[in-house]
C-alpha atoms as a PDB file:
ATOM      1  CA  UNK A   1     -12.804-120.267  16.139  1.00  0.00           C
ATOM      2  CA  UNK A   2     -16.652-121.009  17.156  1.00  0.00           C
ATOM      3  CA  UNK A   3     -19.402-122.113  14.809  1.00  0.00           C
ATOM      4  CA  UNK A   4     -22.733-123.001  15.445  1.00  0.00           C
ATOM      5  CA  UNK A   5     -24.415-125.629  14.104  1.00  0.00           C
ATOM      6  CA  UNK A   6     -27.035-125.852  11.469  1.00  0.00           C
ATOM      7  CA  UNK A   7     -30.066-126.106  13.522  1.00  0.00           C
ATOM      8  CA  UNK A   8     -31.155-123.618  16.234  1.00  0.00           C
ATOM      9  CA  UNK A   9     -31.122-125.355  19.710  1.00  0.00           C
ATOM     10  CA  UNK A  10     -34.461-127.050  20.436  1.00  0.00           C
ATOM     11  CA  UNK A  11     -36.266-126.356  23.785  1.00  0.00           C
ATOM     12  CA  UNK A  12     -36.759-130.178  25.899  1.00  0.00           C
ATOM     13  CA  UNK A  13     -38.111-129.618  29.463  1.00  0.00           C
ATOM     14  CA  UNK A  14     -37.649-132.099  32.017  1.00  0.00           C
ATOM     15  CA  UNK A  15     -34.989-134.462  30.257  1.00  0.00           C
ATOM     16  CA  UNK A  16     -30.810-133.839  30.286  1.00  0.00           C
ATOM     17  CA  UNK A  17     -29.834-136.026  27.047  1.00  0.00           C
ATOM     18  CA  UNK A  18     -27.390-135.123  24.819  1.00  0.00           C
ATOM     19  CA  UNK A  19     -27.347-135.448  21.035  1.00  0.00           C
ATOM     20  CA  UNK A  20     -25.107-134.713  18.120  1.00  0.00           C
ATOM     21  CA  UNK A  21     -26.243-131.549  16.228  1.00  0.00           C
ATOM     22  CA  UNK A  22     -24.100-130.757  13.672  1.00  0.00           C
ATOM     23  CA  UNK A  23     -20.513-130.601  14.183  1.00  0.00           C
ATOM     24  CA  UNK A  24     -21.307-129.901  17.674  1.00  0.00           C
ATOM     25  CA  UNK A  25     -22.963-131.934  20.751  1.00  0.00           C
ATOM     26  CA  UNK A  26     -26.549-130.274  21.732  1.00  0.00           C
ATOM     27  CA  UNK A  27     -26.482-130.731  25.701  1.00  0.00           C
ATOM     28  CA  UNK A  28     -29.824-129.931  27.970  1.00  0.00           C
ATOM     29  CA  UNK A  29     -29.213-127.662  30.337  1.00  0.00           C
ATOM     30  CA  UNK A  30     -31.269-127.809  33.769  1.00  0.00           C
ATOM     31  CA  UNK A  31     -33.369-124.897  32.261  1.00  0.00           C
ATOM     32  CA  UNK A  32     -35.162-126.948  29.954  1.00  0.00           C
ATOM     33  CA  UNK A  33     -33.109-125.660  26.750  1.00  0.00           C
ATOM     34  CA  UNK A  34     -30.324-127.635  24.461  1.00  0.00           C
ATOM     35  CA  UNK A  35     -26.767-125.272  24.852  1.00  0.00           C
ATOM     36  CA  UNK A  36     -24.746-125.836  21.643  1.00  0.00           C
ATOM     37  CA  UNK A  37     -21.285-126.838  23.000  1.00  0.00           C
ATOM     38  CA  UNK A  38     -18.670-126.493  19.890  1.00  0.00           C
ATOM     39  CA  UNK A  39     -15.342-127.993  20.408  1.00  0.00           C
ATOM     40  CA  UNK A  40     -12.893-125.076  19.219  1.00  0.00           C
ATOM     41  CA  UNK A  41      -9.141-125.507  18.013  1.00  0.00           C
ATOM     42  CA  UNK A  42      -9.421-129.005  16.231  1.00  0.00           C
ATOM     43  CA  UNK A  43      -6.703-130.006  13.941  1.00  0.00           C
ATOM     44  CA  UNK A  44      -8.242-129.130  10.271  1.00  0.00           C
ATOM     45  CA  UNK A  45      -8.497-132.514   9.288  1.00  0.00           C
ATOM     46  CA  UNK A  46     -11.274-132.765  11.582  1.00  0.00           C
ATOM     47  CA  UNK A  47     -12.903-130.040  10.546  1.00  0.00           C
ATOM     48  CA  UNK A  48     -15.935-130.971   7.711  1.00  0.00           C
ATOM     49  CA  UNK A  49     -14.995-127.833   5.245  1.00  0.00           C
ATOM     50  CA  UNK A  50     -17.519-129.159   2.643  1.00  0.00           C
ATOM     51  CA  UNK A  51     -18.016-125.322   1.044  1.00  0.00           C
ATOM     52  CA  UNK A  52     -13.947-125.058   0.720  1.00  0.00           C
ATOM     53  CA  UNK A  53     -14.393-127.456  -2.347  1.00  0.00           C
ATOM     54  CA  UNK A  54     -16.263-124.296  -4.270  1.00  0.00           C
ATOM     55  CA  UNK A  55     -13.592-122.075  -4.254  1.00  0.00           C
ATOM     56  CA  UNK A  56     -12.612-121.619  -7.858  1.00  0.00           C
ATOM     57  CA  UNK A  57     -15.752-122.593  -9.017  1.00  0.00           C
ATOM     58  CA  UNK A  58     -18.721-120.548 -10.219  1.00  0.00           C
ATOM     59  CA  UNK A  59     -21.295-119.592  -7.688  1.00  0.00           C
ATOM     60  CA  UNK A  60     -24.370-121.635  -6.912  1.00  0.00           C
ATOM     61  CA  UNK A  61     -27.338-119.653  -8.839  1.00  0.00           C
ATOM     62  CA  UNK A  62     -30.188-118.624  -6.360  1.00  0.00           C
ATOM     63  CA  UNK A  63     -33.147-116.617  -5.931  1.00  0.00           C
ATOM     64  CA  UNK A  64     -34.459-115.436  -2.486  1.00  0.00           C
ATOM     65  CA  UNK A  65     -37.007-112.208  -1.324  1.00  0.00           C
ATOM     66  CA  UNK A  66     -35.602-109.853   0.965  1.00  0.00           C
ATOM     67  CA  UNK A  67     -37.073-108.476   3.963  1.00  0.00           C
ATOM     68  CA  UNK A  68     -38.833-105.532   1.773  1.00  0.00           C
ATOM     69  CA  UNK A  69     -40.524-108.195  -0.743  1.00  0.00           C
ATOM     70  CA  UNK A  70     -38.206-107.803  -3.570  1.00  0.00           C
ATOM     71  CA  UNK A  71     -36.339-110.502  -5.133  1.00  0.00           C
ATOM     72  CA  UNK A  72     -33.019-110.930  -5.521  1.00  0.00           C
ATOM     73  CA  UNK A  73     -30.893-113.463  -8.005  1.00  0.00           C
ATOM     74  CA  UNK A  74     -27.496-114.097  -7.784  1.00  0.00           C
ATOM     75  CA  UNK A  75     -26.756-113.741 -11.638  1.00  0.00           C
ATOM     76  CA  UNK A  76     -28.261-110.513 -11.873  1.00  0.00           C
ATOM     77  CA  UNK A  77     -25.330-109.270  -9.293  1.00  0.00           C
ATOM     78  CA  UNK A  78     -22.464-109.980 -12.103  1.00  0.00           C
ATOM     79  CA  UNK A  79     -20.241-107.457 -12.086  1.00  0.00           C
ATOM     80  CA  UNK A  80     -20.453-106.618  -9.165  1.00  0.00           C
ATOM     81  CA  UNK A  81     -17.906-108.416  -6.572  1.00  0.00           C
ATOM     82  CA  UNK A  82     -20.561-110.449  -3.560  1.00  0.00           C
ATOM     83  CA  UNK A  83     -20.487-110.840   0.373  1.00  0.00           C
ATOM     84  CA  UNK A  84     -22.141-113.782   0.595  1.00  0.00           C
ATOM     85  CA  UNK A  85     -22.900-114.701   4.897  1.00  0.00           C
ATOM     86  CA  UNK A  86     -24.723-117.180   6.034  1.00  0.00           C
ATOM     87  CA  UNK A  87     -26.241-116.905   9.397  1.00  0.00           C
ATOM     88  CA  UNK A  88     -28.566-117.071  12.468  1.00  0.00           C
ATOM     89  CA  UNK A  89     -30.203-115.365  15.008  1.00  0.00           C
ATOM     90  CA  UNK A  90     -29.890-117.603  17.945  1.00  0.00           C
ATOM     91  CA  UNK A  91     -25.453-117.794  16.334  1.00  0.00           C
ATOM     92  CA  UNK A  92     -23.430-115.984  18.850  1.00  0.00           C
ATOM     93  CA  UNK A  93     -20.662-115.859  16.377  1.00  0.00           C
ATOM     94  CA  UNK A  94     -22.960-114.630  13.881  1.00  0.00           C
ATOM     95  CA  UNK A  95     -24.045-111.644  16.569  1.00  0.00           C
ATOM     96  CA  UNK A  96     -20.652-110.688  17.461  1.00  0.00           C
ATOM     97  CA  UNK A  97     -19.222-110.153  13.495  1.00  0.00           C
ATOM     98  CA  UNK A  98     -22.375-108.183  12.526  1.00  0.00           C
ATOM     99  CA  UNK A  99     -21.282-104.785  13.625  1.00  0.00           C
ATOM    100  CA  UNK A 100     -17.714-104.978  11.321  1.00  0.00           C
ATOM    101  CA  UNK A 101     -20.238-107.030   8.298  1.00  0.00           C
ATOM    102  CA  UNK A 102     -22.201-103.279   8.739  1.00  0.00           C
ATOM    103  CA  UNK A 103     -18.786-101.240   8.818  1.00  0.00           C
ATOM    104  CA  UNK A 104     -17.515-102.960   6.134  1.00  0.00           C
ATOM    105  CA  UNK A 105     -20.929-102.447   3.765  1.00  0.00           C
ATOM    106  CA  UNK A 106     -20.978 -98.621   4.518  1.00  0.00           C
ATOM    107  CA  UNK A 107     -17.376 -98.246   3.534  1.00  0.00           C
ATOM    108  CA  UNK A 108     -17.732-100.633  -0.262  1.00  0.00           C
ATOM    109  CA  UNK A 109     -21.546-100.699  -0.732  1.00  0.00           C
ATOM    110  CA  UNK A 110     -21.917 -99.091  -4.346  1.00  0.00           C
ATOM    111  CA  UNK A 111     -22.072-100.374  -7.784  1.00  0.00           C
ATOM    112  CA  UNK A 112     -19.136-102.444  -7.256  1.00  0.00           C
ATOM    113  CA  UNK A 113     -19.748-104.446  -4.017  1.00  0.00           C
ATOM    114  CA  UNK A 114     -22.986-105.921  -2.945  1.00  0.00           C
ATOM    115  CA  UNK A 115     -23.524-107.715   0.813  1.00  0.00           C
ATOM    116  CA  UNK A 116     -26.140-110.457   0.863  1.00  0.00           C
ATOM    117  CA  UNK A 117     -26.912-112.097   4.622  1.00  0.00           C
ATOM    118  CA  UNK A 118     -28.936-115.253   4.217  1.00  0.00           C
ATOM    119  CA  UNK A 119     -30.886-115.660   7.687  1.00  0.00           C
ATOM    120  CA  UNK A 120     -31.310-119.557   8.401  1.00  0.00           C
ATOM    121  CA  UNK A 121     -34.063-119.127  11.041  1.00  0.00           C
ATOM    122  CA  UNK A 122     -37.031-121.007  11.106  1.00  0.00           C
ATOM    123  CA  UNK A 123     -39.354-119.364  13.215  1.00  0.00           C
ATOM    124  CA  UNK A 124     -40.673-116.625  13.293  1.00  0.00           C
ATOM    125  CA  UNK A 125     -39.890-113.597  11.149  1.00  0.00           C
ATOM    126  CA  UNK A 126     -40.289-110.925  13.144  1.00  0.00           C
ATOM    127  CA  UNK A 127     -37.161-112.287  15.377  1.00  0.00           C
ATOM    128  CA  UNK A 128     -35.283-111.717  11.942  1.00  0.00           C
ATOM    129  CA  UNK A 129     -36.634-108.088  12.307  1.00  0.00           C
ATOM    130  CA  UNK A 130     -36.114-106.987  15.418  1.00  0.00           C
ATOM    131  CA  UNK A 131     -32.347-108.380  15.523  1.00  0.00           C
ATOM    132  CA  UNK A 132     -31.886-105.883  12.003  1.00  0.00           C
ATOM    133  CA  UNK A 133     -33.887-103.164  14.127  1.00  0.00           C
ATOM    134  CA  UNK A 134     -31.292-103.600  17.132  1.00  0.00           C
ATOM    135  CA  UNK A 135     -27.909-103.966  14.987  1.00  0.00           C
ATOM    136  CA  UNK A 136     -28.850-101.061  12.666  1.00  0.00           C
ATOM    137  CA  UNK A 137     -28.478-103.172   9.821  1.00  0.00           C
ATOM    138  CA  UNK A 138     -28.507-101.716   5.812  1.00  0.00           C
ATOM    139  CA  UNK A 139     -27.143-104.430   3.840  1.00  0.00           C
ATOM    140  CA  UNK A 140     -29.710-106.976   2.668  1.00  0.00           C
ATOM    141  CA  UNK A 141     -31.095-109.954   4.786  1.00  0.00           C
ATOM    142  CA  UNK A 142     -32.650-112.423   2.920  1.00  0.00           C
ATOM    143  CA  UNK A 143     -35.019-114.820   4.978  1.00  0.00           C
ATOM    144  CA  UNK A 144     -33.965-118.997   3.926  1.00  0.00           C
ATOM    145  CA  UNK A 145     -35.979-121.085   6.188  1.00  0.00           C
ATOM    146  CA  UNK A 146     -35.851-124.248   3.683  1.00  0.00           C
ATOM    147  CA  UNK A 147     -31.844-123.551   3.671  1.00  0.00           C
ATOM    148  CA  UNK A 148     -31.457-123.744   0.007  1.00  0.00           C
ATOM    149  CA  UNK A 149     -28.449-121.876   0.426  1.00  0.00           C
ATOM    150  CA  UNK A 150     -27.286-124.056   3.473  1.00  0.00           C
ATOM    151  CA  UNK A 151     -27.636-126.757   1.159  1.00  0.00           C
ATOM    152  CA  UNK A 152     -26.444-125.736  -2.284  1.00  0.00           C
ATOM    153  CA  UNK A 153     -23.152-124.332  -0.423  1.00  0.00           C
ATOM    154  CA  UNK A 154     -22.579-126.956   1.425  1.00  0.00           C
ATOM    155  CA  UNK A 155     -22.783-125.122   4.550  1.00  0.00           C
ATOM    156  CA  UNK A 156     -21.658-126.914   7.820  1.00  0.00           C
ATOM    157  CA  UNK A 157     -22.130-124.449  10.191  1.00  0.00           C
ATOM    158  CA  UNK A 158     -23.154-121.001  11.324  1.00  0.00           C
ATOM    159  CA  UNK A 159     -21.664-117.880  10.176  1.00  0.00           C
ATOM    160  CA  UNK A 160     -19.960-118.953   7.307  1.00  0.00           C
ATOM    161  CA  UNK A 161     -19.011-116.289   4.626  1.00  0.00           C
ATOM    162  CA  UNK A 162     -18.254-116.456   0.741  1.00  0.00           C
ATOM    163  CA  UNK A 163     -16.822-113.778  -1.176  1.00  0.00           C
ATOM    164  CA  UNK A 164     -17.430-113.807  -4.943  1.00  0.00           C
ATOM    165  CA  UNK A 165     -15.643-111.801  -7.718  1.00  0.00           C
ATOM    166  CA  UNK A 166     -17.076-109.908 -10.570  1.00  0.00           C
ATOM    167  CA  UNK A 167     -17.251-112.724 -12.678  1.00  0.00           C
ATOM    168  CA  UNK A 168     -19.360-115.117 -10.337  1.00  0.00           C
ATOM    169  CA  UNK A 169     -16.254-117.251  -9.078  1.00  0.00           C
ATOM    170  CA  UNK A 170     -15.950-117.854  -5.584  1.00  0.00           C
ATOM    171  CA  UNK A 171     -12.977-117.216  -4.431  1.00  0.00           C
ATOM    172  CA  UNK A 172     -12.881-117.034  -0.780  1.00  0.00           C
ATOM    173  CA  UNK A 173     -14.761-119.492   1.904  1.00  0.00           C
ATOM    174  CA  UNK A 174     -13.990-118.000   5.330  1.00  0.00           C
ATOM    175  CA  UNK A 175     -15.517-120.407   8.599  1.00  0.00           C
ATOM    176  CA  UNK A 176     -16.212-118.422  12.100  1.00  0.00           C
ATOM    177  CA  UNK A 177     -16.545-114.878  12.903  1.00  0.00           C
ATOM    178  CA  UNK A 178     -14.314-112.512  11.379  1.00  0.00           C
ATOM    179  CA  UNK A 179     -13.241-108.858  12.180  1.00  0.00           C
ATOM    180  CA  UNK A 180     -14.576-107.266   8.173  1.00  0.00           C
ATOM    181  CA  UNK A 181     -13.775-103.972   9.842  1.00  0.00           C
ATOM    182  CA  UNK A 182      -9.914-104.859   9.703  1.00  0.00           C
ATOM    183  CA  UNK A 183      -7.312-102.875   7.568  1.00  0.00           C
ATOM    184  CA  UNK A 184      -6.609-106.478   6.104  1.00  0.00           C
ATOM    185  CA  UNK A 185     -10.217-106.623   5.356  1.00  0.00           C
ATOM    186  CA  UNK A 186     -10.665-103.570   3.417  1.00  0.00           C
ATOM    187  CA  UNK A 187      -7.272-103.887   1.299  1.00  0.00           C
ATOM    188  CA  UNK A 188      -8.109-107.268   0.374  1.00  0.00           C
ATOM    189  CA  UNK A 189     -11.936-105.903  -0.895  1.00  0.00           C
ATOM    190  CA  UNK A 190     -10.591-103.254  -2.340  1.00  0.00           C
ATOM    191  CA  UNK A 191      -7.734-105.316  -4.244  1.00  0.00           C
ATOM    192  CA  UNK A 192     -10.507-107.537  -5.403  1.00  0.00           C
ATOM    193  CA  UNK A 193     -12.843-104.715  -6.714  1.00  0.00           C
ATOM    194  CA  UNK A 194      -9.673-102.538  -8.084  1.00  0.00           C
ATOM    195  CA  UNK A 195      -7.661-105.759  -9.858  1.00  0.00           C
ATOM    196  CA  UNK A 196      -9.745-108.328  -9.262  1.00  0.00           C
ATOM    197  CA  UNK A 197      -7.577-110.480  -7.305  1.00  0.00           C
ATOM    198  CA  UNK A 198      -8.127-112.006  -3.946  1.00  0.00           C
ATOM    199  CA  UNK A 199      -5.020-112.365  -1.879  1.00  0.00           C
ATOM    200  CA  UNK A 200      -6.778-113.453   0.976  1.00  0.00           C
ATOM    201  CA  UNK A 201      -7.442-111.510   4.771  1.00  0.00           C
END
């Protein structure tokens, strides 16, 4: 499993210095630009799962615009069961679990499931549009360059997914890419939507 840290990599031309960035160490590369290098396979214990304490609990309440303008709240989604992904641009990981996140929206999207992909960037927005432009993306990005949502679920690292039921509980924290186009996937969605319980993926 591979996740990227919190912060994008920071260009530094004409120094090789590495730093901790995250839960991963930031090393310059002789082109003048930090390469996130993420140890994969540690023991769990090692691993800071800081948003696995929410599961069970109610949902952090937010409010963030989407790329159209409009706004979009959390509680006003009730009822409806959430896929809550947290990502980047500049995330590999987060690149190579978009096309199944896409699959799996065009299969649920309706009244009862909603996708919701909070974009941590902080530069500039159009790099948020042409990466929906060039994945064909439908669901809803919302743009979270102060990382409220980073913050408030306890976020550690880049893509990191919640799912949350009807009744605003989390009950799923999932670390790392993940196939969502997966027969696993959709039974456990559709177990969730139909029954409302999550037997996991």
């Amino acid at each position: 499993m591979i996740v990227m840290p919190l912060r994008s990599p920071t260009p530094r031309v004409g120094s090789r210095r590495s730093e901790q960035c995250g839960s991963a160490a930031c090393v310059d590369a002789s082109a003048g630009r930090d390469v996130c290098l993420v140890v994969v396979q540690q023991r769990a214990s090692q691993l800071d799962h800081r948003g696995d304490a929410l599961v069970g609990g109610p949902a952090p309440e937010f409010s963030l615009t989407d790329m159209s303008g409009n706004a979009v709240r959390l509680a006003n989604l009730k009822g409806r069961v959430v896929f809550l992904n947290v990502w980047a641009t500049w995330c590999e990981p987060c690149r190579e679990e978009m096309p199944s996140m896409q699959s799996l929206y065009e299969r649920l999207h309706g009244a009862d499931f909603e996708m919701l992909a909070v974009n941590a960037d902080q530069g500039d927005r159009a790099v948020i549009e042409r990466f929906v432009k060039e994945f064909g993306i439908t669901f809803r990005v919302l743009p979270d360059p102060d990382l409220q949502i980073a913050d408030r679920y306890r976020v550690t690292g880049y893509p990191e997914t919640f799912v949350i039921d009807r009744n605003g509980r989390i009950v799923a924290h999932e670390i790392g890419p993940r196939d969502w186009d997966s027969r696993e996937s959709h039974a456990a969605f559709r177990r969730l939507i139909d029954s409302g319980e999550w037997t996991g993926l």
